[in-house]
Protein backbone atom coordinates (compact mmCIF):
# COMPACT_ATOMS: atom_id res chain seq x y z
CA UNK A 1 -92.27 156.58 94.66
CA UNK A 2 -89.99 158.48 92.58
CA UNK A 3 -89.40 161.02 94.97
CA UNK A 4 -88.48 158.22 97.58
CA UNK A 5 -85.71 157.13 95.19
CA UNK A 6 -84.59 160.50 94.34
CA UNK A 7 -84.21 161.03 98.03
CA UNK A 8 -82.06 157.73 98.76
CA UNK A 9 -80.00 158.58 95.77
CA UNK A 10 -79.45 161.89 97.20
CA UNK A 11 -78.90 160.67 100.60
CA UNK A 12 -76.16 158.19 99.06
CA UNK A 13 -74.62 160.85 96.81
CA UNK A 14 -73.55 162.81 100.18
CA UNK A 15 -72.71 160.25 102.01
CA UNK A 16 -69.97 159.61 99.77
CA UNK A 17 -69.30 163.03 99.25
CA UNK A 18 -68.98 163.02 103.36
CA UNK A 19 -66.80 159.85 103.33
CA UNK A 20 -64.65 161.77 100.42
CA UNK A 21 -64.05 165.08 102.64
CA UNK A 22 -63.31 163.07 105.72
CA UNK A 23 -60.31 161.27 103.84
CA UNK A 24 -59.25 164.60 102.44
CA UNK A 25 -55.66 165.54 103.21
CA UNK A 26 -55.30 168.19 104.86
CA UNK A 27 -52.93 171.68 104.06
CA UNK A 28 -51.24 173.01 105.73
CA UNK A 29 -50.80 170.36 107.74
CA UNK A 30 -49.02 170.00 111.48
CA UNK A 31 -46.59 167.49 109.76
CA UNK A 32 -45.99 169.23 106.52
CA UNK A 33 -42.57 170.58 107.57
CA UNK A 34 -41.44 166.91 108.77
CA UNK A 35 -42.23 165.72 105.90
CA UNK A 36 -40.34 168.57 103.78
CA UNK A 37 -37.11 168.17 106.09
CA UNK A 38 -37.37 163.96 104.92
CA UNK A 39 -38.40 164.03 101.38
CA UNK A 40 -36.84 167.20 100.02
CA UNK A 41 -33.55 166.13 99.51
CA UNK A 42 -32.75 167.24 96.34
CA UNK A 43 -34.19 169.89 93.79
CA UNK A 44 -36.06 172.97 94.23
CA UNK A 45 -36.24 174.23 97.96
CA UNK A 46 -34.23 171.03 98.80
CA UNK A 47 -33.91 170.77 102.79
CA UNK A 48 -30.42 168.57 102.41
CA UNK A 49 -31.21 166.37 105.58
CA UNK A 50 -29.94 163.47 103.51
CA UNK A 51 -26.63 164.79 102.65
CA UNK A 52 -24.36 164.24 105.27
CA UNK A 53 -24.88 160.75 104.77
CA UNK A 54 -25.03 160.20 101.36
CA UNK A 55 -23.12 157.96 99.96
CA UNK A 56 -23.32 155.74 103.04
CA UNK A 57 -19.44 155.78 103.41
CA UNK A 58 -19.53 159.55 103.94
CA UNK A 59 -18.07 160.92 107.19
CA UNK A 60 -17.17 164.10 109.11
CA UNK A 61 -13.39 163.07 109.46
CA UNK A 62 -10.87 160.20 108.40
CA UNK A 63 -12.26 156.90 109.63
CA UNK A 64 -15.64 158.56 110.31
CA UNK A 65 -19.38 157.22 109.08
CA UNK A 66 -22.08 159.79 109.43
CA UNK A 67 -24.70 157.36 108.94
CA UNK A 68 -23.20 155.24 111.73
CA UNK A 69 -23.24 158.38 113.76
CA UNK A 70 -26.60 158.96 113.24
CA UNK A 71 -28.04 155.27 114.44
CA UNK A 72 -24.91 155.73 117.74
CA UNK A 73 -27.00 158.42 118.41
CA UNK A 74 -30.69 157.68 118.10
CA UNK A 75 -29.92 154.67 119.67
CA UNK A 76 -28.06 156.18 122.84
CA UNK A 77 -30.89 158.60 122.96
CA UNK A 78 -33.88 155.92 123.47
CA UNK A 79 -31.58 153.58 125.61
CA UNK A 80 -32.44 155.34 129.24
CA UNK A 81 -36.23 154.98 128.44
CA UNK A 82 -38.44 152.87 130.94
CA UNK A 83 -41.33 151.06 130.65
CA UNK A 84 -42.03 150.25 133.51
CA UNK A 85 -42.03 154.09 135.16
CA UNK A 86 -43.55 155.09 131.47
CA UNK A 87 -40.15 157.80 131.12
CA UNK A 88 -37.26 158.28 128.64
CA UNK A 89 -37.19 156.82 125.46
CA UNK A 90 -36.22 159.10 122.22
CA UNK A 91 -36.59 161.91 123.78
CA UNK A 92 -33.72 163.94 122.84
CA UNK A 93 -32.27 164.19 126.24
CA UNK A 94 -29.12 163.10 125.10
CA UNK A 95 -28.94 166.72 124.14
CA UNK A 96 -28.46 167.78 128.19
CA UNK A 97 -26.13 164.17 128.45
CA UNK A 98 -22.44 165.00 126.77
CA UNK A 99 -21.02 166.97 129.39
CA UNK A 100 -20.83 164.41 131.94
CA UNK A 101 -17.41 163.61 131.41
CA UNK A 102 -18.09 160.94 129.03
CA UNK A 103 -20.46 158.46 130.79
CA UNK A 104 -22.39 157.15 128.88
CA UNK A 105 -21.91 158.91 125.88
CA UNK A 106 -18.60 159.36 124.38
CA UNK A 107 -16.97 160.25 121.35
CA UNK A 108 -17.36 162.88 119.04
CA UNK A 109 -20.89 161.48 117.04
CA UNK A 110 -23.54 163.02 119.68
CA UNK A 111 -22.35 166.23 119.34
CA UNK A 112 -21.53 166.27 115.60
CA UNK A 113 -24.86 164.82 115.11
CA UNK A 114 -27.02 167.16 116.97
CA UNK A 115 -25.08 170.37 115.89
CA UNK A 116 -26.10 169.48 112.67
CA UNK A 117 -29.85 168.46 113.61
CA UNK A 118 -29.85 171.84 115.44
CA UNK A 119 -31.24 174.34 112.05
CA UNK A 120 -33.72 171.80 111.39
CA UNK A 121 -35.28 172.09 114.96
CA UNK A 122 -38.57 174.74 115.22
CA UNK A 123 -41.88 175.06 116.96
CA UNK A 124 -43.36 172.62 114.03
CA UNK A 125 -39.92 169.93 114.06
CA UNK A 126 -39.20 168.62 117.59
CA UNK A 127 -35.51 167.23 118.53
CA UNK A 128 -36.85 163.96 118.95
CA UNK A 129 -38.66 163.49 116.04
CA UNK A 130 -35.19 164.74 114.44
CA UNK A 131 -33.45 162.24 115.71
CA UNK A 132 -36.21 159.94 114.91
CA UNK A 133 -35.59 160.43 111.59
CA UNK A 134 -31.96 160.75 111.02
CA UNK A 135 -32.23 156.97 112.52
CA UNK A 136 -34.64 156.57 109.42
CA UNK A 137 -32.58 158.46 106.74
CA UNK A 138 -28.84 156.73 107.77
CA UNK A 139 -30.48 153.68 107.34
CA UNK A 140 -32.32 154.24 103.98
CA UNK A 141 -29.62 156.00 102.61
CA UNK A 142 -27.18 152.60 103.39
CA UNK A 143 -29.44 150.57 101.45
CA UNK A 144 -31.27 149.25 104.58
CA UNK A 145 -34.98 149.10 105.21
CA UNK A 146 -37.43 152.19 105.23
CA UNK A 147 -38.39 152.41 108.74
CA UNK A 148 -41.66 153.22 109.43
CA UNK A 149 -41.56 156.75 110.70
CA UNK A 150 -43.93 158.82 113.08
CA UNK A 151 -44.26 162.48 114.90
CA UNK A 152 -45.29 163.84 117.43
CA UNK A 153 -42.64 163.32 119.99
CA UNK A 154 -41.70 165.48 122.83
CA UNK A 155 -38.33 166.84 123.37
CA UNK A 156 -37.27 166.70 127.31
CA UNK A 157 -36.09 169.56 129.12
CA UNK A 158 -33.54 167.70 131.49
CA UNK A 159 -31.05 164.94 130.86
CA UNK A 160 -32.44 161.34 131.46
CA UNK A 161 -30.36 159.06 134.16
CA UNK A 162 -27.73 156.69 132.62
CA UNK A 163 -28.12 153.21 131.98
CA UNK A 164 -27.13 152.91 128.06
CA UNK A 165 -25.51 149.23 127.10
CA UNK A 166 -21.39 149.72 126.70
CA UNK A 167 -19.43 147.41 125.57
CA UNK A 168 -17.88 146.46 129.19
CA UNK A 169 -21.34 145.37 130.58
CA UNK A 170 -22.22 141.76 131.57
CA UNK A 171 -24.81 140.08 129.04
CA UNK A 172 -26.93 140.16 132.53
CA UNK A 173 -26.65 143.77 132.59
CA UNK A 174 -27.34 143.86 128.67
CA UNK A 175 -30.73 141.89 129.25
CA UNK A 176 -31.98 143.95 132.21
CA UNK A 177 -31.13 147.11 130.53
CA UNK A 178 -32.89 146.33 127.31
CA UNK A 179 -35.58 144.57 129.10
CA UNK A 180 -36.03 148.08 130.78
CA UNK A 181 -36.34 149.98 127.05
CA UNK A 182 -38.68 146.78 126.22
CA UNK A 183 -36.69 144.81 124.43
CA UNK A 184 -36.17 140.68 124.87
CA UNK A 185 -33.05 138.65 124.46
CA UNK A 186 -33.67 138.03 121.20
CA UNK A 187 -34.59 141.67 120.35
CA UNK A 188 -31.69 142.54 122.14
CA UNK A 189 -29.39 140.36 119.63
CA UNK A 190 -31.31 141.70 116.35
CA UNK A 191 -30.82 145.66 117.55
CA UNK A 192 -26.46 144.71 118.72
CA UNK A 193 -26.37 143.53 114.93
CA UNK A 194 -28.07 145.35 112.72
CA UNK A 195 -27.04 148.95 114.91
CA UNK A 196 -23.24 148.12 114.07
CA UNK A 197 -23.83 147.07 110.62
CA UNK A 198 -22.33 150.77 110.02
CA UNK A 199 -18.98 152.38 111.00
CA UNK A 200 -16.74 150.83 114.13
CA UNK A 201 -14.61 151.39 116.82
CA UNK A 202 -12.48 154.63 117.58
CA UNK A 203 -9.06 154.11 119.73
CA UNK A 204 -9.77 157.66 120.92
CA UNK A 205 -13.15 156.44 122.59
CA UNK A 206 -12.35 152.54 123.68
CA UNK A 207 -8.32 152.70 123.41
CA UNK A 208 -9.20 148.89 125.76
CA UNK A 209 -11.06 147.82 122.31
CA UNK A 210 -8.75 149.20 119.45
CA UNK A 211 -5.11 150.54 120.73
CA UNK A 212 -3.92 153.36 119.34
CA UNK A 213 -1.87 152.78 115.70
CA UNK A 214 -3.61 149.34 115.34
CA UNK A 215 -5.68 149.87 112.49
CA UNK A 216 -6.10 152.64 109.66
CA UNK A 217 -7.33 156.09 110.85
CA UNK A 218 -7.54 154.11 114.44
CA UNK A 219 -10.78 153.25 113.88
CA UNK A 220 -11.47 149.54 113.20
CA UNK A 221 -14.63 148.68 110.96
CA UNK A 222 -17.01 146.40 112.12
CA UNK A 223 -17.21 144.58 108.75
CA UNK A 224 -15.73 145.26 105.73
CA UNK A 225 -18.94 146.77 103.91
CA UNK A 226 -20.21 149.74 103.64
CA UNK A 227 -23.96 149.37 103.72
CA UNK A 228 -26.61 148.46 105.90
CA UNK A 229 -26.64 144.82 105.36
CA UNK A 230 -26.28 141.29 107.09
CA UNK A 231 -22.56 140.65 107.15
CA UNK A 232 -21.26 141.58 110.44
CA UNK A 233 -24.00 138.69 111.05
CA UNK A 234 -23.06 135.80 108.69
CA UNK A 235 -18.92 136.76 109.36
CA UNK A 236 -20.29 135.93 113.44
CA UNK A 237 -21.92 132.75 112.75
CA UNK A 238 -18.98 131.48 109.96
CA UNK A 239 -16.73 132.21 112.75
CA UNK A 240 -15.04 135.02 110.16
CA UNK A 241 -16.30 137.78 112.26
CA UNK A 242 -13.95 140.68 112.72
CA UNK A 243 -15.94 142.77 114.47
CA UNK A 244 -13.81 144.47 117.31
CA UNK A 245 -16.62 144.11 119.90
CA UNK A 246 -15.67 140.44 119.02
CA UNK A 247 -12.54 139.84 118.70
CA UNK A 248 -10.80 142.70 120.12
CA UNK A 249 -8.08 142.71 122.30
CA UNK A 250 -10.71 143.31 125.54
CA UNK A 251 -12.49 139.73 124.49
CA UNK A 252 -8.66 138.15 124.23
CA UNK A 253 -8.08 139.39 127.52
């Protein structure tokens, strides 16, 4: 009898044990140098990804928002994807896209952003999952949400075909084309708001939107924050909105 107990005791004793090696972490692990690249920002052998865009108002130029830069660029990245051929998404194909003579991707954010993603990229950091996370830092370091964040994407090797929402499209053309990245009408709405919570308009990329000399640094905010927050939002609904997408000279028109 007391041999039978000593036996289930033992028998429980590794179990556990077992159950205990299977949760271990693991080191070094295949995300380790993700993880360094996010988290060490400042300190001993701090990586810096966070300090182009912190503070939040921080920018490359006059008028400029890095953070805002950042989200233009993740955002312009995933837009091709398709889910109904399974292709695209964030990808990092936008790295072949921005010498097509503008297209779908102009201005001087894309490659700004992805020179400066470039040092971080290596056999254990993909492009995509860059990108990925500079979505995740911008918005973090604004004051916005943490994002929940995972690897293992793979970069393309050609560009993907057009197809990102501009400003000039129809609201049909909106819905199909986010309904193509998965997205429904009221997705749609929630990603158009929160992505231009940050930065604005440059006359040297939509000159139809903001005319040259008609705001500071021709560039006209989207609100008058600078944070990831709601107010580009409540200024819409109040009917205070002075968003240039908005109220622009292209919606007068």
């Amino acid at each position: 009898m007391a041999y039978s107990v000593m036996n289930k005791i033992l028998i429980l004793l590794l179990s556990q044990c077992l159950s205990w090696a299977v949760a271990a972490p693991t080191w070094p692990s295949s995300v380790d140098e993700l993880e360094d690249i996010m988290m060490l920002n400042t300190g001993y052998r701090a990586r810096g990804f966070a300090d182009p865009v912190t503070p939040c108002s921080k920018g490359a130029g006059p008028g400029r928002v890095t953070a805002a830069e950042f989200v233009r660029t993740a955002f312009h990245d995933m837009a091709t994807g398709n889910i109904y051929l399974g292709n695209g998404g964030l990808d990092a194909s936008i790295v072949f896209e921005l010498n097509n003579g503008g297209g779908d991707n102009i201005g001087q954010a894309f490659p700004t952003s992805l020179t400066y993603f470039a040092p971080y990229l290596s056999s254990r950091s993909s492009m995509a999952d860059i990108i990925a996370m500079s979505m995740y830092t911008a918005v973090r370091a604004c004051g916005g949400p943490v994002i929940p964040f995972r690897t293992g994407r793979v970069d393309a090797s050609e560009a993907g075909p057009p197809g990102v929402p501009l400003p000039q499209n129809s609201l049909f053309t909106f819905q199909n084309q986010f309904a193509r990245t998965g997205f429904d009408s009221t997705q749609m709405i929630q990603v158009v708001a929160c992505g231009h919570t940050l930065g604005g308009v440059h006359a040297e990329n939509f000159p139809q939107i903001v005319p040259e000399g008609s705001a500071p640094d021709d560039v006209k905010q989207f609100d008058n924050t600078a944070k990831f927050d709601n107010k580009i939002a409540t200024d819409y609904v109040s009917g205070q909105s002075t968003d240039p997408l908005v109220v622009g000279p292209s919606q007068a028109a």
